[in-house]
PDB file of N, CA and C in Angstrom:
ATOM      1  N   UNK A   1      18.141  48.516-164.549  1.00  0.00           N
ATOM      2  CA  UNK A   1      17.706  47.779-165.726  1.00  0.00           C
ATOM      3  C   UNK A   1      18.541  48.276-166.912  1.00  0.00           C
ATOM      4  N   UNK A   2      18.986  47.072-168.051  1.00  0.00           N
ATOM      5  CA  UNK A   2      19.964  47.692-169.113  1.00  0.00           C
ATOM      6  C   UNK A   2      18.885  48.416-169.678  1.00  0.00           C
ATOM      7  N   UNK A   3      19.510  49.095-170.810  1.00  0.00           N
ATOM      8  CA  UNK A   3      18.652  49.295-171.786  1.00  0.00           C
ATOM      9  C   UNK A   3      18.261  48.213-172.294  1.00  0.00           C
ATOM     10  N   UNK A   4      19.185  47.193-173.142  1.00  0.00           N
ATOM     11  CA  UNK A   4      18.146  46.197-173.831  1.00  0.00           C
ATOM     12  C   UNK A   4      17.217  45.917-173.246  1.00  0.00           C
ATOM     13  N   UNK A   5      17.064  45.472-171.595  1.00  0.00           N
ATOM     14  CA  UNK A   5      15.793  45.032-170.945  1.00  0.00           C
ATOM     15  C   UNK A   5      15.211  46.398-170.962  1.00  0.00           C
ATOM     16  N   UNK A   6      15.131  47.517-170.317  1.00  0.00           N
ATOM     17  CA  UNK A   6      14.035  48.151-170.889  1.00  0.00           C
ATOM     18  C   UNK A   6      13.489  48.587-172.008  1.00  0.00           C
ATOM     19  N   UNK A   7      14.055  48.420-173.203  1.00  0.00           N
ATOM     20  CA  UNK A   7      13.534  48.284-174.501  1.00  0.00           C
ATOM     21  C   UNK A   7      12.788  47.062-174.857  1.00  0.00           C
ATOM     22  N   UNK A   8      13.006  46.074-173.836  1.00  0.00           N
ATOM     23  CA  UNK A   8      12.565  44.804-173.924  1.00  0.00           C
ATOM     24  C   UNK A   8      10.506  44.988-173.424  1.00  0.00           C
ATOM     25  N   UNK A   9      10.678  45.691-172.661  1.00  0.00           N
ATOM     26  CA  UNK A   9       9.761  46.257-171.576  1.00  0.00           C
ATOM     27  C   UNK A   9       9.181  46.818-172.273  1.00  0.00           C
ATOM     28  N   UNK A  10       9.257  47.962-173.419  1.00  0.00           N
ATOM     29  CA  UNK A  10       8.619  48.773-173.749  1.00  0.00           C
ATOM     30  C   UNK A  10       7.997  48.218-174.438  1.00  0.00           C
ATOM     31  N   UNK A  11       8.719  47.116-175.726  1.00  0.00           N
ATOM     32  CA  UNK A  11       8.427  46.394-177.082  1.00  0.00           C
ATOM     33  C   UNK A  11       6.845  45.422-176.320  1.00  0.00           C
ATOM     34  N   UNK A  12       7.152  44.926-175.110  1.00  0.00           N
ATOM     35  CA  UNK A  12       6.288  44.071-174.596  1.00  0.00           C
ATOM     36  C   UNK A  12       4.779  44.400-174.523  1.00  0.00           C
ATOM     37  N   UNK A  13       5.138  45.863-173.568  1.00  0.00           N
ATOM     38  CA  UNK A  13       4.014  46.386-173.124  1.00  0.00           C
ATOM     39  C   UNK A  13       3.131  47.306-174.527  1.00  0.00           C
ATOM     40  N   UNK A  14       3.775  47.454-174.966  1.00  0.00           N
ATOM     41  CA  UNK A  14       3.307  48.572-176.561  1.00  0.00           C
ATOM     42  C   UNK A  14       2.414  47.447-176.809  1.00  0.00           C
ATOM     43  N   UNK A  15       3.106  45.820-176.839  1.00  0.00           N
ATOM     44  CA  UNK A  15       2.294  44.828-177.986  1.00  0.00           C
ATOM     45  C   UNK A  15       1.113  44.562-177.554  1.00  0.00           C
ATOM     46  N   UNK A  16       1.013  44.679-176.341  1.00  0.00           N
ATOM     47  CA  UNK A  16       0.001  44.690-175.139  1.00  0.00           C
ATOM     48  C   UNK A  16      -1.192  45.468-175.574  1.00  0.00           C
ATOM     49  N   UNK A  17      -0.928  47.012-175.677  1.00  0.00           N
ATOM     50  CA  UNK A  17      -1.600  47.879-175.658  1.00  0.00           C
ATOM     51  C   UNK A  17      -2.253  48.031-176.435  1.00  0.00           C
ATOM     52  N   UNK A  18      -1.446  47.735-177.950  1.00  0.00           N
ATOM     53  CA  UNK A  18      -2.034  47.741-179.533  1.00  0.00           C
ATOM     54  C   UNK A  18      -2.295  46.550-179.921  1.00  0.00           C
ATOM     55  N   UNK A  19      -2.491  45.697-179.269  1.00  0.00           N
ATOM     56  CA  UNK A  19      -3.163  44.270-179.963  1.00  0.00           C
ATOM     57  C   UNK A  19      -4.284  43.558-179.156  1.00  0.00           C
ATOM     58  N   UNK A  20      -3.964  43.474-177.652  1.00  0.00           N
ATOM     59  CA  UNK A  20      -4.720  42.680-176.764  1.00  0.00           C
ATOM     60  C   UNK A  20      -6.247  43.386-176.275  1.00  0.00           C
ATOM     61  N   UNK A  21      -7.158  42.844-176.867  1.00  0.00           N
ATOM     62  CA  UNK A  21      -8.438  42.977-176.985  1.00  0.00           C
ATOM     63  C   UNK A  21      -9.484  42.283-175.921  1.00  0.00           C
ATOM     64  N   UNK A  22     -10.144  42.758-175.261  1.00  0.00           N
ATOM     65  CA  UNK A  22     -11.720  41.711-174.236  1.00  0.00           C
ATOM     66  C   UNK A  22     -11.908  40.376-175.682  1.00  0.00           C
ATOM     67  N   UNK A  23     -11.832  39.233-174.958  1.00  0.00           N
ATOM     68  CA  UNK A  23     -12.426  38.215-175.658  1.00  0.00           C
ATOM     69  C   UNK A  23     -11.565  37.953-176.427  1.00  0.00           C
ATOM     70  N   UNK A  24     -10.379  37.745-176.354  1.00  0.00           N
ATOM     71  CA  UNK A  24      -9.420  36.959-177.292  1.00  0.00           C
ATOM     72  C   UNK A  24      -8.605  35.481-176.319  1.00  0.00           C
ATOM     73  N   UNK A  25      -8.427  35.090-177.766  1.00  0.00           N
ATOM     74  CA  UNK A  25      -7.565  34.369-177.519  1.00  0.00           C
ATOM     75  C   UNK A  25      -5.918  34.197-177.881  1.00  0.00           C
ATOM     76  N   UNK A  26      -5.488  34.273-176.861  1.00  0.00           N
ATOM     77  CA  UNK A  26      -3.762  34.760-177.221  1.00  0.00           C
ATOM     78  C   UNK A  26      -2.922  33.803-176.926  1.00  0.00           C
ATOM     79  N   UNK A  27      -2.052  33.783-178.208  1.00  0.00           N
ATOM     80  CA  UNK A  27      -0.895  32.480-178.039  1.00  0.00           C
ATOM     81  C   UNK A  27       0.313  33.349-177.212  1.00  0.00           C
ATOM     82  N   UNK A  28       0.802  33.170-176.022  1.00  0.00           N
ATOM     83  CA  UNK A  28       1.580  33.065-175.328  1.00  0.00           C
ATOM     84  C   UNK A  28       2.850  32.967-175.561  1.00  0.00           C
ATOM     85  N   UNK A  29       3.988  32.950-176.466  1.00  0.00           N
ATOM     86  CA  UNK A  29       5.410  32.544-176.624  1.00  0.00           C
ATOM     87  C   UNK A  29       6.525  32.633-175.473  1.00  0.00           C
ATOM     88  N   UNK A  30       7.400  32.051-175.447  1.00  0.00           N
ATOM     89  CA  UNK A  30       8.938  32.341-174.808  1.00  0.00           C
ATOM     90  C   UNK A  30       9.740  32.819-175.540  1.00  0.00           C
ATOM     91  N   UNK A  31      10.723  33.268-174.618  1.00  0.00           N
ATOM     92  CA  UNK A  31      11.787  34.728-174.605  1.00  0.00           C
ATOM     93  C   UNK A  31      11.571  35.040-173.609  1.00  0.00           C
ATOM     94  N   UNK A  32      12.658  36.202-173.585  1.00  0.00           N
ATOM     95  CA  UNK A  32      12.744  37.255-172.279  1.00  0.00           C
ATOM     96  C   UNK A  32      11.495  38.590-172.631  1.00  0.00           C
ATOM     97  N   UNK A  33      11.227  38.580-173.606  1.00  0.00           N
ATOM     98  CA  UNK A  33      10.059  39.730-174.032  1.00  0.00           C
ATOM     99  C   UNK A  33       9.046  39.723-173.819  1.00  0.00           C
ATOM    100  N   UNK A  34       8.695  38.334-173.546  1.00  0.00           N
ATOM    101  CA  UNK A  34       7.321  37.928-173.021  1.00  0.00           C
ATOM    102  C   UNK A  34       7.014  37.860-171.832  1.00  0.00           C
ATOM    103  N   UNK A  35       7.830  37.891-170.952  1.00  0.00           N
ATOM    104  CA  UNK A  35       7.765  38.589-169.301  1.00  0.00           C
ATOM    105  C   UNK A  35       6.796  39.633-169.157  1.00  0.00           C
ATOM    106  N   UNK A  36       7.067  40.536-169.607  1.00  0.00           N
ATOM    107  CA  UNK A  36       6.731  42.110-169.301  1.00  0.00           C
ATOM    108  C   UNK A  36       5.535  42.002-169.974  1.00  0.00           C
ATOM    109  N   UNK A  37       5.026  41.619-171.418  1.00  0.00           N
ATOM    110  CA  UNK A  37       4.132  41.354-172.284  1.00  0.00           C
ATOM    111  C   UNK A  37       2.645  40.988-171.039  1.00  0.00           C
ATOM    112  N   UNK A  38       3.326  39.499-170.340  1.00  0.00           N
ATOM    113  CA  UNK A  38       2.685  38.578-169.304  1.00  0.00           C
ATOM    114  C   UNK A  38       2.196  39.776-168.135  1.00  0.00           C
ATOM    115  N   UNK A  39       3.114  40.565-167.917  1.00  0.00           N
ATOM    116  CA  UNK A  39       2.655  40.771-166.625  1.00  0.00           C
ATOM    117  C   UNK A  39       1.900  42.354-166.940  1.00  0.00           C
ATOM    118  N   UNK A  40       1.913  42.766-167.715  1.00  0.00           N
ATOM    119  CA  UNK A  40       0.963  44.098-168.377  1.00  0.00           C
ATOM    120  C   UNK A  40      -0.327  43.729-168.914  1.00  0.00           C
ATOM    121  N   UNK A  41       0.099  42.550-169.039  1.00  0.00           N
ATOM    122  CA  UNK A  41      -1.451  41.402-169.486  1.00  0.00           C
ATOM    123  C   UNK A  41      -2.585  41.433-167.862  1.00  0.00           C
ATOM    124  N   UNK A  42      -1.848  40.892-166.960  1.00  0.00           N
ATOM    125  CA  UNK A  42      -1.969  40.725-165.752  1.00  0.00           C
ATOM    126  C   UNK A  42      -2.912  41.901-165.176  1.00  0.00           C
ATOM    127  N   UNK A  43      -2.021  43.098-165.377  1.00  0.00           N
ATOM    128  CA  UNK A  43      -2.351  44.213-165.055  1.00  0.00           C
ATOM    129  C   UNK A  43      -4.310  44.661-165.643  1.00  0.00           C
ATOM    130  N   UNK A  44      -3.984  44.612-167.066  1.00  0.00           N
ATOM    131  CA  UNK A  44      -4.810  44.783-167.636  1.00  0.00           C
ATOM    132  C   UNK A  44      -6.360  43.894-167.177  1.00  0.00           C
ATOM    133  N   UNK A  45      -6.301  42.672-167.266  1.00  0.00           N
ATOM    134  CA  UNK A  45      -6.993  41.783-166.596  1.00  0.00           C
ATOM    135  C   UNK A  45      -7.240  42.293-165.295  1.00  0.00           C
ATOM    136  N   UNK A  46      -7.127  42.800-164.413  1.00  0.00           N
ATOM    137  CA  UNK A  46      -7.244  42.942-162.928  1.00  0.00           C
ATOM    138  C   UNK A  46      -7.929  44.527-163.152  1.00  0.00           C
ATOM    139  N   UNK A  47      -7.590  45.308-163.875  1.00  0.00           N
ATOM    140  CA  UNK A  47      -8.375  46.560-164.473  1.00  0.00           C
ATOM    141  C   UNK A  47      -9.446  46.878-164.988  1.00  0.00           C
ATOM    142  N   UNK A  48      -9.205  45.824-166.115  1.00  0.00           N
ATOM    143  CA  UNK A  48     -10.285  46.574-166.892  1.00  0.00           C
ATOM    144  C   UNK A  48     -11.381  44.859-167.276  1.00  0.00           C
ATOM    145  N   UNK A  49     -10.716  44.033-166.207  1.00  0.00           N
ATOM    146  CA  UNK A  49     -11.611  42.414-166.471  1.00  0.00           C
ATOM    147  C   UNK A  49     -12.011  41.845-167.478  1.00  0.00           C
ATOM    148  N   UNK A  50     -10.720  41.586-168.190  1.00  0.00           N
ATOM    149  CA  UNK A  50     -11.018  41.188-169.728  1.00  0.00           C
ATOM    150  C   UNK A  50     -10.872  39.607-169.427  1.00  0.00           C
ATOM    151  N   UNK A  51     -11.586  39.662-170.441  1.00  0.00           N
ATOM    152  CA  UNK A  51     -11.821  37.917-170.601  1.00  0.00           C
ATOM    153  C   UNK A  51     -10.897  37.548-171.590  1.00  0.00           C
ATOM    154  N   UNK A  52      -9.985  36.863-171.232  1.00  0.00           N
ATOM    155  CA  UNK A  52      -9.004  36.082-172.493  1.00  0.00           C
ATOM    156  C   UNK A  52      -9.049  34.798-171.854  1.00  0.00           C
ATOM    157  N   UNK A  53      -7.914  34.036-173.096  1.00  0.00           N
ATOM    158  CA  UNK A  53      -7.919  32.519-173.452  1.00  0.00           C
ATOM    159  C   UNK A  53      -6.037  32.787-173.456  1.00  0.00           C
ATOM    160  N   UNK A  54      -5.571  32.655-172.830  1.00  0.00           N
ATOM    161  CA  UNK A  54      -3.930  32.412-173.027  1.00  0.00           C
ATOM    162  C   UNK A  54      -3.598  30.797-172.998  1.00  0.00           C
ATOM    163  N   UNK A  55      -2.810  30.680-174.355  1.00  0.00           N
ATOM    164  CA  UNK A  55      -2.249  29.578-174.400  1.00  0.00           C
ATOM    165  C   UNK A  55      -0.988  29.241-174.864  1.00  0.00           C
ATOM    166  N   UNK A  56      -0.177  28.656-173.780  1.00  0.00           N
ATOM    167  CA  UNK A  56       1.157  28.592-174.302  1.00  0.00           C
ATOM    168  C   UNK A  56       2.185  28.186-175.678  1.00  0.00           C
ATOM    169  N   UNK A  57       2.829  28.263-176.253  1.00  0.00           N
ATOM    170  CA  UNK A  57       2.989  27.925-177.703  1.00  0.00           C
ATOM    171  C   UNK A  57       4.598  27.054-177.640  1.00  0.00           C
ATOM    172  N   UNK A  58       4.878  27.129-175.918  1.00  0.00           N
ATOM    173  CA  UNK A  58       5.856  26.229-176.003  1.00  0.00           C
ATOM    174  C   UNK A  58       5.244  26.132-174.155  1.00  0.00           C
ATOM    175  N   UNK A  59       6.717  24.799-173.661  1.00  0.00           N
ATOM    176  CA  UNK A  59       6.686  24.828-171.885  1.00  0.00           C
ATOM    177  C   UNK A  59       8.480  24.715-172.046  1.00  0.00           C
ATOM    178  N   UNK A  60       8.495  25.681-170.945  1.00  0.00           N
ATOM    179  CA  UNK A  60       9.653  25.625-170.788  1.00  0.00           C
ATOM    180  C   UNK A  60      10.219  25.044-168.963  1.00  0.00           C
TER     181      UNK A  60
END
Protein backbone atom coordinates (compact mmCIF):
# COMPACT_ATOMS: atom_id res chain seq x y z
CA UNK A 1 0.00 0.00 0.00
CA UNK A 2 1.45 3.68 -0.97
CA UNK A 3 1.56 5.92 1.55
CA UNK A 4 -1.04 8.20 0.11
CA UNK A 5 -3.44 5.14 0.36
CA UNK A 6 -2.51 4.47 3.75
CA UNK A 7 -2.88 7.92 4.86
CA UNK A 8 -5.99 7.60 2.97
CA UNK A 9 -6.90 4.70 5.47
CA UNK A 10 -6.01 6.38 8.43
CA UNK A 11 -7.92 9.89 7.52
CA UNK A 12 -11.00 7.39 6.88
CA UNK A 13 -10.95 5.33 9.79
CA UNK A 14 -10.02 8.35 12.46
CA UNK A 15 -13.41 10.02 10.79
CA UNK A 16 -15.06 6.89 11.73
CA UNK A 17 -13.97 6.80 15.16
CA UNK A 18 -14.50 10.55 16.09
CA UNK A 19 -17.75 11.19 14.50
CA UNK A 20 -19.88 7.99 13.85
CA UNK A 21 -22.32 7.61 16.65
CA UNK A 22 -25.46 4.55 17.49
CA UNK A 23 -28.46 6.24 15.78
CA UNK A 24 -27.25 8.44 13.15
CA UNK A 25 -27.75 9.24 10.09
CA UNK A 26 -24.76 9.49 7.71
CA UNK A 27 -24.34 10.98 4.29
CA UNK A 28 -22.09 8.63 2.50
CA UNK A 29 -19.77 10.55 -0.25
CA UNK A 30 -17.34 9.33 -3.15
CA UNK A 31 -13.63 9.29 -3.46
CA UNK A 32 -11.11 6.87 -2.78
CA UNK A 33 -11.34 7.90 1.13
CA UNK A 34 -14.52 6.69 1.55
CA UNK A 35 -13.63 3.03 1.02
CA UNK A 36 -11.90 2.48 4.20
CA UNK A 37 -14.37 5.10 6.01
CA UNK A 38 -17.26 2.26 4.49
CA UNK A 39 -15.66 -0.62 5.55
CA UNK A 40 -14.58 0.47 9.38
CA UNK A 41 -18.23 1.49 9.35
CA UNK A 42 -18.96 -2.18 8.52
CA UNK A 43 -16.76 -3.31 11.11
CA UNK A 44 -18.19 -1.22 13.68
CA UNK A 45 -21.82 -2.23 12.87
CA UNK A 46 -21.08 -6.00 13.17
CA UNK A 47 -19.39 -5.07 16.78
CA UNK A 48 -20.81 -2.99 18.55
CA UNK A 49 -24.66 -3.13 16.46
CA UNK A 50 -25.20 0.30 15.80
CA UNK A 51 -28.09 1.40 14.21
CA UNK A 52 -27.43 3.89 11.34
CA UNK A 53 -29.18 5.40 8.27
CA UNK A 54 -26.40 5.61 5.38
CA UNK A 55 -27.24 7.53 2.49
CA UNK A 56 -25.50 8.07 -0.55
CA UNK A 57 -24.76 11.76 -1.64
CA UNK A 58 -23.86 10.72 -5.12
CA UNK A 59 -24.13 6.96 -7.44
CA UNK A 60 -21.43 6.25 -9.12
Amino acid sequence: MSKAEEAKKLAGRAAVENHVRNNQVLGIGSGSTIVHAVQRIAERVKQENLNLVCIPTSFQ
